[in-house]
PDB file of N, CA and C in Angstrom:
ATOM      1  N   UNK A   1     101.753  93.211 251.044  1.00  0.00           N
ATOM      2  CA  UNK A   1     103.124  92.819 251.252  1.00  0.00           C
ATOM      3  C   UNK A   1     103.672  92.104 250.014  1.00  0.00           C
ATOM      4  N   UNK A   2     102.928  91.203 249.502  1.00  0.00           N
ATOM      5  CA  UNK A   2     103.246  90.257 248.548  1.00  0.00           C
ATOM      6  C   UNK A   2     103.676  91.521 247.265  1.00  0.00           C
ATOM      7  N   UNK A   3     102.394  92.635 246.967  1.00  0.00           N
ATOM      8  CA  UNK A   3     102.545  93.637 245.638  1.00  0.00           C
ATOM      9  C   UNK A   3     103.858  94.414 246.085  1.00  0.00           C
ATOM     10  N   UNK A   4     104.075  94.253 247.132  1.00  0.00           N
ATOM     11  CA  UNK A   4     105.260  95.058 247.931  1.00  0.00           C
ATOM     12  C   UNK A   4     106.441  94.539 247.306  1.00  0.00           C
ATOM     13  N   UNK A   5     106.802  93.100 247.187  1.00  0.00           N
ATOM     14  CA  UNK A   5     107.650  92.279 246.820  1.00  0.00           C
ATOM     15  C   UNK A   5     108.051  92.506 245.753  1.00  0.00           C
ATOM     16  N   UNK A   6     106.789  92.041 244.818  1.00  0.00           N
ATOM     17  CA  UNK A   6     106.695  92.104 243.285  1.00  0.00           C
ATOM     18  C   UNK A   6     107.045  93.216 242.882  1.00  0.00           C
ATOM     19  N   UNK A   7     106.955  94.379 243.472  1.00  0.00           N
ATOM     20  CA  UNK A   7     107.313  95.895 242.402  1.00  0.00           C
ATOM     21  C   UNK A   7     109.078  95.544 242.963  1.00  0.00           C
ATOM     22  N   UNK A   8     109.046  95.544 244.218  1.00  0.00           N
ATOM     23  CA  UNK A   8     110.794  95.054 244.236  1.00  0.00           C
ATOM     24  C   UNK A   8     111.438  94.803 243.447  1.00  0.00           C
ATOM     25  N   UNK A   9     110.815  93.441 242.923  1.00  0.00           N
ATOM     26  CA  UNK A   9     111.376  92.449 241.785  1.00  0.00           C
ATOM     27  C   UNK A   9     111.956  93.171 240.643  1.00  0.00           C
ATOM     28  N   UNK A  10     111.021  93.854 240.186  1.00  0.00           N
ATOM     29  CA  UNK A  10     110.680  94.878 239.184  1.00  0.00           C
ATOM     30  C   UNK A  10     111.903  95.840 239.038  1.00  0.00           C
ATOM     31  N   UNK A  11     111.883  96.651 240.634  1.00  0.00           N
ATOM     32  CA  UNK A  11     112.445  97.426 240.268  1.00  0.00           C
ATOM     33  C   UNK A  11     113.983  96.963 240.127  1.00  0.00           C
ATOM     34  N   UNK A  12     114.488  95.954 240.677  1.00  0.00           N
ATOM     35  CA  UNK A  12     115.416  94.923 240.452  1.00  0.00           C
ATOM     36  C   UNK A  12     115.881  94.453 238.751  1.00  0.00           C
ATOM     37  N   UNK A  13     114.666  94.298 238.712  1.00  0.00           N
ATOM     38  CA  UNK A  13     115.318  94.252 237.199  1.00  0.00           C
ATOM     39  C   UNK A  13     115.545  95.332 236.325  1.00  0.00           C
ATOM     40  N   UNK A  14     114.877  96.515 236.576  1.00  0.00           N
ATOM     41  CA  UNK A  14     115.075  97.875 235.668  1.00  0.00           C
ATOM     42  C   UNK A  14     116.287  98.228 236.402  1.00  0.00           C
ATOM     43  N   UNK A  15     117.082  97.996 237.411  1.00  0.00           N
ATOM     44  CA  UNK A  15     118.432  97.980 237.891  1.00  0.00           C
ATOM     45  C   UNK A  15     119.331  97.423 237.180  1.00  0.00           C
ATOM     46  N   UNK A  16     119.583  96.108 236.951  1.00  0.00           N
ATOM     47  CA  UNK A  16     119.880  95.191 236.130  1.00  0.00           C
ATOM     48  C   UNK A  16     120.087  95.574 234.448  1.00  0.00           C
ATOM     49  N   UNK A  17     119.224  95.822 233.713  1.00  0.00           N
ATOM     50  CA  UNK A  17     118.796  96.401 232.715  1.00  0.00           C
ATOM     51  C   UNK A  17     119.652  97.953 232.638  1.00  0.00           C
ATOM     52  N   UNK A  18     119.231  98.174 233.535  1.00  0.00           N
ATOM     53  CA  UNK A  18     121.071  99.791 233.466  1.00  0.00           C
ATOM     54  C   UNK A  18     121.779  99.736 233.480  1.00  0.00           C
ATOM     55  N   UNK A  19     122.720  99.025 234.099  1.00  0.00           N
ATOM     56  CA  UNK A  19     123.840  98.700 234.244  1.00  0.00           C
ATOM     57  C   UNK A  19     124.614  97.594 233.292  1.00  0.00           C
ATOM     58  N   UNK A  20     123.747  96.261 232.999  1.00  0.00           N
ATOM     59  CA  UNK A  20     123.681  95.671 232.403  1.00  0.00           C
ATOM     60  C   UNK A  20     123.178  95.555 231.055  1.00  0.00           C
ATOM     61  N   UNK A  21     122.484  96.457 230.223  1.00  0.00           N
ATOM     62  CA  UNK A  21     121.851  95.965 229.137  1.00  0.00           C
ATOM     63  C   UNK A  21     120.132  95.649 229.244  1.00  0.00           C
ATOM     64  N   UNK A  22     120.162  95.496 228.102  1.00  0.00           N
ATOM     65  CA  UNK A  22     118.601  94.901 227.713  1.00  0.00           C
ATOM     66  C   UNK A  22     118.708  93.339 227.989  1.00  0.00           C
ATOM     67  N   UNK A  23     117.502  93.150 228.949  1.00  0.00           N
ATOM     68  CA  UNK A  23     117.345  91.741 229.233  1.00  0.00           C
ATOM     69  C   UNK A  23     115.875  91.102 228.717  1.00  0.00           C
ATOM     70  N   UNK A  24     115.459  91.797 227.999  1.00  0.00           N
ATOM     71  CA  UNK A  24     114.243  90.802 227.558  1.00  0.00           C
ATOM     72  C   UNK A  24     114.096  89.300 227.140  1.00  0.00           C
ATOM     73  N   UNK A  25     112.884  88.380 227.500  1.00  0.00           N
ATOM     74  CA  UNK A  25     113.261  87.256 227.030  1.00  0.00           C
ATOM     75  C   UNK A  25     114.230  86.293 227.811  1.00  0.00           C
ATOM     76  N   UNK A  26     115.056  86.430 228.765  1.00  0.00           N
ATOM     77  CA  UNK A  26     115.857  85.800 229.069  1.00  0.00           C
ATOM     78  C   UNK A  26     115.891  85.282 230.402  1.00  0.00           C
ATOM     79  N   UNK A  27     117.287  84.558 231.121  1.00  0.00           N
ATOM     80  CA  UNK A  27     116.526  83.772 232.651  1.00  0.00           C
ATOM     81  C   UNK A  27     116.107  84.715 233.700  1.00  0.00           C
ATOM     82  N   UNK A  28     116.539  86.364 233.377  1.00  0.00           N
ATOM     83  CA  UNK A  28     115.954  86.862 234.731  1.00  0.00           C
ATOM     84  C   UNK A  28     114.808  87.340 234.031  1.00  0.00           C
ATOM     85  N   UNK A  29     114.314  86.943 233.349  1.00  0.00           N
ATOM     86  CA  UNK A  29     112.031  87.622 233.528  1.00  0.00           C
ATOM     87  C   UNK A  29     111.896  86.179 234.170  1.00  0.00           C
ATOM     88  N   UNK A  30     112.207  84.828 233.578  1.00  0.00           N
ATOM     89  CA  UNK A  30     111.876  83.644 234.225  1.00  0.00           C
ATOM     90  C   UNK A  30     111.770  83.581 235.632  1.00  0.00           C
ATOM     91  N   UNK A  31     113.199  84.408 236.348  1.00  0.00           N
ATOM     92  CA  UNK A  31     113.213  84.366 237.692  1.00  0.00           C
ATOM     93  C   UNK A  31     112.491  85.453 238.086  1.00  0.00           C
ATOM     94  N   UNK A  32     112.238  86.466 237.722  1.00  0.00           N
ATOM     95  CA  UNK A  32     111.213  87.341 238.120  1.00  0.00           C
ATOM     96  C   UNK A  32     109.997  86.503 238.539  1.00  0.00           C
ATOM     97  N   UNK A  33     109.316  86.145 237.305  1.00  0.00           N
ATOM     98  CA  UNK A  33     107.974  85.889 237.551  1.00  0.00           C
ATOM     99  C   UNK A  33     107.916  84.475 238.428  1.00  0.00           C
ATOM    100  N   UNK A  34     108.603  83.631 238.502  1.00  0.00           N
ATOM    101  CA  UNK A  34     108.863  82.567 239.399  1.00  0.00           C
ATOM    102  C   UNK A  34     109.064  83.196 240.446  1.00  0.00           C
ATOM    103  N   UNK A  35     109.863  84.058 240.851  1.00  0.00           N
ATOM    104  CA  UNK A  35     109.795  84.898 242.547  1.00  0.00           C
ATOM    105  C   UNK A  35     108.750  85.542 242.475  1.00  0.00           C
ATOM    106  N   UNK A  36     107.857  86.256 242.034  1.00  0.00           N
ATOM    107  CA  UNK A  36     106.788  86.792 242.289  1.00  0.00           C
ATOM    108  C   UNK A  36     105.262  85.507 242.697  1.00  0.00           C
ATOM    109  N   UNK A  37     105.412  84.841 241.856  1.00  0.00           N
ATOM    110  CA  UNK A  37     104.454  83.289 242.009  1.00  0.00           C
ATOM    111  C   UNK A  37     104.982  82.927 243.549  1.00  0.00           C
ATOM    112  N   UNK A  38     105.938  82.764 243.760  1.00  0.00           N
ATOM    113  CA  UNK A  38     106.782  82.686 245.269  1.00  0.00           C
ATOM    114  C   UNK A  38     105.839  83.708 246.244  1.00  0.00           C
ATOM    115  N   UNK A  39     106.335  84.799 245.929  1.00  0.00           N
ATOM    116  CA  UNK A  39     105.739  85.849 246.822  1.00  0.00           C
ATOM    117  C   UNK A  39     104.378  85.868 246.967  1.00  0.00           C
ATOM    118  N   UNK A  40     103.555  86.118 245.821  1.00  0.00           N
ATOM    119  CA  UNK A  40     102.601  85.685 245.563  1.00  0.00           C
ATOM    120  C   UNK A  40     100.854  84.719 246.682  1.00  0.00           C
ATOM    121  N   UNK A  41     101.374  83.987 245.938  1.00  0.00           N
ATOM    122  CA  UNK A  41     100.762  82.209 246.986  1.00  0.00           C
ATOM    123  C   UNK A  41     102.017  81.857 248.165  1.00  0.00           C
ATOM    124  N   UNK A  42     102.670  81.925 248.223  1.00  0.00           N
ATOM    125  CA  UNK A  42     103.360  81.094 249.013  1.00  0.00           C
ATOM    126  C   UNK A  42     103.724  82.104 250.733  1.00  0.00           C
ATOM    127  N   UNK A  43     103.995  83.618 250.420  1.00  0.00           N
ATOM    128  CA  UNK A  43     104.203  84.276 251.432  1.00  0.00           C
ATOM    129  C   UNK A  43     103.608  84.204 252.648  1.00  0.00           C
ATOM    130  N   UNK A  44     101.906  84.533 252.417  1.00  0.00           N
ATOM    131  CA  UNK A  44     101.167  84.496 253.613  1.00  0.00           C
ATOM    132  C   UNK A  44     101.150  83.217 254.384  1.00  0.00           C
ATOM    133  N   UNK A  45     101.561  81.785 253.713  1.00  0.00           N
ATOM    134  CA  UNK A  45     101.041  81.347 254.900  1.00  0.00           C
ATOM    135  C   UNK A  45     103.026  80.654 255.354  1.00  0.00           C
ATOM    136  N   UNK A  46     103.402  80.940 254.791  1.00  0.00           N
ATOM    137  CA  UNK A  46     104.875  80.945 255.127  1.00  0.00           C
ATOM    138  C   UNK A  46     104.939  82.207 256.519  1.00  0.00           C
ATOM    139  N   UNK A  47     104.539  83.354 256.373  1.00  0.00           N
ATOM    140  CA  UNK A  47     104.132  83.903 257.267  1.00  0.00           C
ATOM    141  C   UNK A  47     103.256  83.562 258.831  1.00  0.00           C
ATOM    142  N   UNK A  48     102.316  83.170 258.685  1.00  0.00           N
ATOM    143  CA  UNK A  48     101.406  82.728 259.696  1.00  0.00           C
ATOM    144  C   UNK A  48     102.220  81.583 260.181  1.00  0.00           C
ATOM    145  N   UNK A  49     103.100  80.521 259.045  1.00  0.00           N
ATOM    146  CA  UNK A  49     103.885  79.523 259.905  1.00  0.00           C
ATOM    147  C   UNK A  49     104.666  80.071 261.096  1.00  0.00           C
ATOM    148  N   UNK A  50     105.278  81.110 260.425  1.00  0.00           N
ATOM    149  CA  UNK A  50     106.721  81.636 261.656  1.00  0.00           C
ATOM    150  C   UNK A  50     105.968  82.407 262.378  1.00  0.00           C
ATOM    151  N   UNK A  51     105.013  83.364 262.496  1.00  0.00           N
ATOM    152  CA  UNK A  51     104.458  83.921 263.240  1.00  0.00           C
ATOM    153  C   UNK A  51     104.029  83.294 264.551  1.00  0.00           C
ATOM    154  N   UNK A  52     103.325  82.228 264.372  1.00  0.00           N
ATOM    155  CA  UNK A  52     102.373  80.647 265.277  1.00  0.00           C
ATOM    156  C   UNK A  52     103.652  80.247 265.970  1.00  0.00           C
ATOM    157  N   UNK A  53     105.076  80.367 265.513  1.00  0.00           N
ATOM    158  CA  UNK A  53     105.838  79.365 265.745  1.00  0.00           C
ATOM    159  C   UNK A  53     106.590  80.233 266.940  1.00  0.00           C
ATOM    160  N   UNK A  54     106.593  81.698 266.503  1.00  0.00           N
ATOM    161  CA  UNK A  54     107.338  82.630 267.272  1.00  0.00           C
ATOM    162  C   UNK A  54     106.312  82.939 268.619  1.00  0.00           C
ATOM    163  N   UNK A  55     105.121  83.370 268.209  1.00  0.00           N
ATOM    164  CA  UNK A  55     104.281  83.049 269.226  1.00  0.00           C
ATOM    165  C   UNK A  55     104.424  82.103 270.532  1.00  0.00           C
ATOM    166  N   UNK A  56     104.638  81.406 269.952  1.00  0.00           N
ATOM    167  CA  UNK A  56     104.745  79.652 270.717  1.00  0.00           C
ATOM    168  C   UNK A  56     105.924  79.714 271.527  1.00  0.00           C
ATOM    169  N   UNK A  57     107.132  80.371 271.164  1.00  0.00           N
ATOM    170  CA  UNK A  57     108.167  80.114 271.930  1.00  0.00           C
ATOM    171  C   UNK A  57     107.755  81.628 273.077  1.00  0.00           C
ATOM    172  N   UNK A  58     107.544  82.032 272.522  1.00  0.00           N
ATOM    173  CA  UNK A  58     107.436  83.678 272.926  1.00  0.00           C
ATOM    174  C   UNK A  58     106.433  83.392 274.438  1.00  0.00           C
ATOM    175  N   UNK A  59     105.210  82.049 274.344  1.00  0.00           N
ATOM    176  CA  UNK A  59     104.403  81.862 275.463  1.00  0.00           C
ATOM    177  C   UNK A  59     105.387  80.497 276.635  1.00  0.00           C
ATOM    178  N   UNK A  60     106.272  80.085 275.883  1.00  0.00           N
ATOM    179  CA  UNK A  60     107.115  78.978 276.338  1.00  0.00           C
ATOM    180  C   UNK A  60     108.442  79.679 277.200  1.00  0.00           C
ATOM    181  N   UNK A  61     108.965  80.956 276.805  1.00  0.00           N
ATOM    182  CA  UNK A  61     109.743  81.741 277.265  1.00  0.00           C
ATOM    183  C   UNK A  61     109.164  82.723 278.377  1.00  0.00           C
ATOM    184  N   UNK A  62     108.056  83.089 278.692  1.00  0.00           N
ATOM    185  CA  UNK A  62     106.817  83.499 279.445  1.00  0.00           C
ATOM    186  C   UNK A  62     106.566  83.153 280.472  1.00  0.00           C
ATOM    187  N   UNK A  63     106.679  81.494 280.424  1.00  0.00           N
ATOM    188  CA  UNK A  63     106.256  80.403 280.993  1.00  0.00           C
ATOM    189  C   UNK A  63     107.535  80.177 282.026  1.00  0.00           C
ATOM    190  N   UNK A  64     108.922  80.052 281.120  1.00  0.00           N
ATOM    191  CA  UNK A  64     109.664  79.388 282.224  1.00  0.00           C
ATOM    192  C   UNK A  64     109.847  80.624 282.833  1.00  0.00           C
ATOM    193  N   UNK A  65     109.847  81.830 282.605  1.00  0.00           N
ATOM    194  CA  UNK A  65     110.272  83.009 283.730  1.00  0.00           C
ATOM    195  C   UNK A  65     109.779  83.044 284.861  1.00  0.00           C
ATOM    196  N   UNK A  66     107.971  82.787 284.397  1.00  0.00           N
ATOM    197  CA  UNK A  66     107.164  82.959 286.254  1.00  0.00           C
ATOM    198  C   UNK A  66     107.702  81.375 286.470  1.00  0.00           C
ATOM    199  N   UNK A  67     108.065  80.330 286.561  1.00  0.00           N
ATOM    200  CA  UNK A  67     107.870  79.356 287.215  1.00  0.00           C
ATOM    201  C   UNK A  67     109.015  79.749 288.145  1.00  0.00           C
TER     202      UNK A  67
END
């Protein structure tokens, strides 16, 4: 999911780069590779947070129906 992201990024910027010009060097590789470091480490457990959390309501919503 995360390599999923990152070619995104990518292809985001070879978008950018057509329309726009040559961007080498400049703030969007910075923001590239800073959103990919994002995607990266930070996705999965940003994931498992909302997952646990959706879960949780999902057994709480479950709950008040049979009562």
């Amino acid at each position: 999911m995360a390599l999923g992201g990152i070619s995104l990024l990518f292809v985001a910027k070879y978008c950018i780069e057509y329309f726009v010009g040559p961007i080498a060097e400049s703030w969007i590789d910075l923001v590239l590779v800073l959103s990919g470091y994002v995607l990266f480490f930070f996705l999965e457990p940003i994931r498992k947070r909302v997952s646990k959390k959706w879960s949780k309501d999902a057994r709480r919503k479950k709950h008040s129906r049979e009562v």
